[in-house]
C-alpha atoms as a PDB file:
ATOM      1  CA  UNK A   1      -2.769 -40.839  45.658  1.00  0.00           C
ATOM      2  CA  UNK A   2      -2.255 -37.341  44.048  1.00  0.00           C
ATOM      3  CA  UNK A   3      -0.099 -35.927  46.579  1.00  0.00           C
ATOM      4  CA  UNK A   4       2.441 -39.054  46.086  1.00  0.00           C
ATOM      5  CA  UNK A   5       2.964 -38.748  42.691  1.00  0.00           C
ATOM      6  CA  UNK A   6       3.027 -35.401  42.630  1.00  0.00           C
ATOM      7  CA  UNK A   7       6.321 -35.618  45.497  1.00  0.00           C
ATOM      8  CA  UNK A   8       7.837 -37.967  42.378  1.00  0.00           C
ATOM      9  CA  UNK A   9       7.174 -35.857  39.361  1.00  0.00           C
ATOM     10  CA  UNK A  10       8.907 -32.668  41.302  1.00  0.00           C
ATOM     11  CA  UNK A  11      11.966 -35.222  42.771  1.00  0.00           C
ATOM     12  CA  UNK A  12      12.025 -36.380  38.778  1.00  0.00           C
ATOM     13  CA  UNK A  13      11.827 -32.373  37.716  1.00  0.00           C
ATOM     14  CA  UNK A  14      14.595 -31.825  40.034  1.00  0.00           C
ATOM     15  CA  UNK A  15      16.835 -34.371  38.875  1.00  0.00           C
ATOM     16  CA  UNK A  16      16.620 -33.490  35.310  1.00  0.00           C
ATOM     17  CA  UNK A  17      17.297 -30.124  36.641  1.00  0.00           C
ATOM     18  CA  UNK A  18      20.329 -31.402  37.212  1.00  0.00           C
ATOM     19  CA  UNK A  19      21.365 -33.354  34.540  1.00  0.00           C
ATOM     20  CA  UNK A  20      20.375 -30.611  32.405  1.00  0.00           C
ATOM     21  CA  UNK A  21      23.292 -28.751  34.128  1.00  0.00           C
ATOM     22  CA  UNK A  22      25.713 -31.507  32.701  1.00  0.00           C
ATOM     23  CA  UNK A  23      24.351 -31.697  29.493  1.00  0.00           C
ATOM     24  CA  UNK A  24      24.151 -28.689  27.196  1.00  0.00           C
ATOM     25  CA  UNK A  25      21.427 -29.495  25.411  1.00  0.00           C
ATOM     26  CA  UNK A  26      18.805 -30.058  27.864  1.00  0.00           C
ATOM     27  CA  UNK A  27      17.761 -26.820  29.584  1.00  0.00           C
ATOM     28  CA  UNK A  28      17.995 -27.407  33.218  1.00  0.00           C
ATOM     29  CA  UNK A  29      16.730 -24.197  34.242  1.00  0.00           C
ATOM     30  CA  UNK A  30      13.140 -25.280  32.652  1.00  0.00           C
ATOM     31  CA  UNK A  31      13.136 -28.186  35.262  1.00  0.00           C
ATOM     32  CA  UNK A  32      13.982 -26.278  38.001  1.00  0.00           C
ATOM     33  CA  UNK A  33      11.307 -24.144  37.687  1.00  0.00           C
ATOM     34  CA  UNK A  34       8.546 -26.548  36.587  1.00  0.00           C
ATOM     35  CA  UNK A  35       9.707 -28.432  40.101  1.00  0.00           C
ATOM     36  CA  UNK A  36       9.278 -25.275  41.585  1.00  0.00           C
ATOM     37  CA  UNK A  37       5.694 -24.705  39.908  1.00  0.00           C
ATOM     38  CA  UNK A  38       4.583 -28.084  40.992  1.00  0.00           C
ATOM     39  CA  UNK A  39       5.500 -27.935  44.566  1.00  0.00           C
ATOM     40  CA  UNK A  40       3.580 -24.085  45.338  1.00  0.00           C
ATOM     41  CA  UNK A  41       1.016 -24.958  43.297  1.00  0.00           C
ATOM     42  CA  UNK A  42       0.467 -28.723  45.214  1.00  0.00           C
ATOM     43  CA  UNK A  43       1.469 -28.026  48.272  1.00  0.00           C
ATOM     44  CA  UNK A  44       0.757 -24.612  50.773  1.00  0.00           C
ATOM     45  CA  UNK A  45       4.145 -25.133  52.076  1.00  0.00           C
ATOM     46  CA  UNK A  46       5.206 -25.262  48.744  1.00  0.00           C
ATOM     47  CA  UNK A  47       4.507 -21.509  48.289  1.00  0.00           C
ATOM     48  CA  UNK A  48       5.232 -20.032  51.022  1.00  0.00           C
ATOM     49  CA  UNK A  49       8.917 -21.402  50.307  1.00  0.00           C
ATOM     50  CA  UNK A  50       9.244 -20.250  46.531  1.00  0.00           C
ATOM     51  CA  UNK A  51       7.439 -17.070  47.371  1.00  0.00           C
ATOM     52  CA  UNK A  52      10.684 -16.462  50.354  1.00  0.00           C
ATOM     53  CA  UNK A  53      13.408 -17.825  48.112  1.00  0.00           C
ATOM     54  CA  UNK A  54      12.528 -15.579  45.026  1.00  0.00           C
ATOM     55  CA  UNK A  55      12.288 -12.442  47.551  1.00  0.00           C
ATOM     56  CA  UNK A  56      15.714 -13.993  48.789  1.00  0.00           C
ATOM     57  CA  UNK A  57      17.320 -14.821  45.096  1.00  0.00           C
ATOM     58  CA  UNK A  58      16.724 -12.088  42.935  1.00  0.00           C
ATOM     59  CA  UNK A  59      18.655 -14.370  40.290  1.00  0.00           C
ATOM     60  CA  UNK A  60      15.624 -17.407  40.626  1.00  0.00           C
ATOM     61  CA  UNK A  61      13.029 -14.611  40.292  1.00  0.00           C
ATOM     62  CA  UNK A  62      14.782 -13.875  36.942  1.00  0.00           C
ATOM     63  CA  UNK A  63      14.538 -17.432  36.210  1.00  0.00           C
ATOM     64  CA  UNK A  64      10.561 -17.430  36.707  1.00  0.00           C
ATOM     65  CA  UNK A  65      10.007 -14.666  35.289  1.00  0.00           C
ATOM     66  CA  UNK A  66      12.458 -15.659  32.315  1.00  0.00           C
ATOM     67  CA  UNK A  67      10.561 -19.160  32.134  1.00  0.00           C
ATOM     68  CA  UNK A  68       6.808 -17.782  32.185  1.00  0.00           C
ATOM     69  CA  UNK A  69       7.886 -15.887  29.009  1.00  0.00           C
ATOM     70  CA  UNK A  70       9.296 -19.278  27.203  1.00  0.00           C
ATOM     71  CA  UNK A  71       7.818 -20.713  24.032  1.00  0.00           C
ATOM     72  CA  UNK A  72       7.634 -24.307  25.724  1.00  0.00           C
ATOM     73  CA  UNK A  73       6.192 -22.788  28.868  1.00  0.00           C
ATOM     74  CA  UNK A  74       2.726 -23.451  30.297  1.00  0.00           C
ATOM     75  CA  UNK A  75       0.379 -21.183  29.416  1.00  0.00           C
ATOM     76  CA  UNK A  76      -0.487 -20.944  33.457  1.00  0.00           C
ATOM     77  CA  UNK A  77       3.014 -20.407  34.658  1.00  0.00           C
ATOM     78  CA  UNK A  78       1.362 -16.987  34.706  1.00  0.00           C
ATOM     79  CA  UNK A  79      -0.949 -17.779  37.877  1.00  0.00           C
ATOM     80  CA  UNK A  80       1.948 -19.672  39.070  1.00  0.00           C
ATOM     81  CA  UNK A  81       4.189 -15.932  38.957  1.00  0.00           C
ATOM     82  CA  UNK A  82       1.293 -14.418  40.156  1.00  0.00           C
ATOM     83  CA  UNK A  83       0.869 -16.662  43.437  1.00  0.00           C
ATOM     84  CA  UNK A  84       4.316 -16.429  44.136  1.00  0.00           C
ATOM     85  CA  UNK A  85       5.699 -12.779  43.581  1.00  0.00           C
ATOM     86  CA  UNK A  86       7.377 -11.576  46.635  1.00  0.00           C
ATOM     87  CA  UNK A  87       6.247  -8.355  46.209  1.00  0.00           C
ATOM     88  CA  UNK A  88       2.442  -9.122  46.841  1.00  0.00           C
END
């Protein structure tokens, strides 16, 4: 049942990803990369595609490494960076 839900809460991340591209106030950015988070950490596939986009986007590298650092960010976005980095 995890593995469901968890396939909704990053389709739900990625939509307000979205909608915080509309809408000034809402950082859409943060979304993006808690979607992100969620699917390497959840799913093995998951990782090996965030690990090869950041080494292909420099620019959503800068975004993880810009969120890990945010005051509303999870303190283990950290392991997340750190099981992702392209250069490892």
């Amino acid at each position: 049942m995890r593995k469901p839900l968890m396939a909704l809460a990053i389709a739900a991340c990625l939509i307000m990803s979205v909608v915080g591209g509309f809408i000034p106030l809402l950082q859409g950015w943060i979304f993006f990369v808690l979607a992100l988070y969620l699917l390497a950490t959840e799913f093995e596939t998951g990782r090996r595609w965030v690990t090869s986009a950041r080494r292909r986007w420099p620019k959503l590298d800068e975004w993880i490494v810009k969120a890990r650092d945010h005051k509303w960010a999870p303190s283990h976005l950290k392991k997340f960076e750190d099981h992702t980095d392209p250069t490892k």
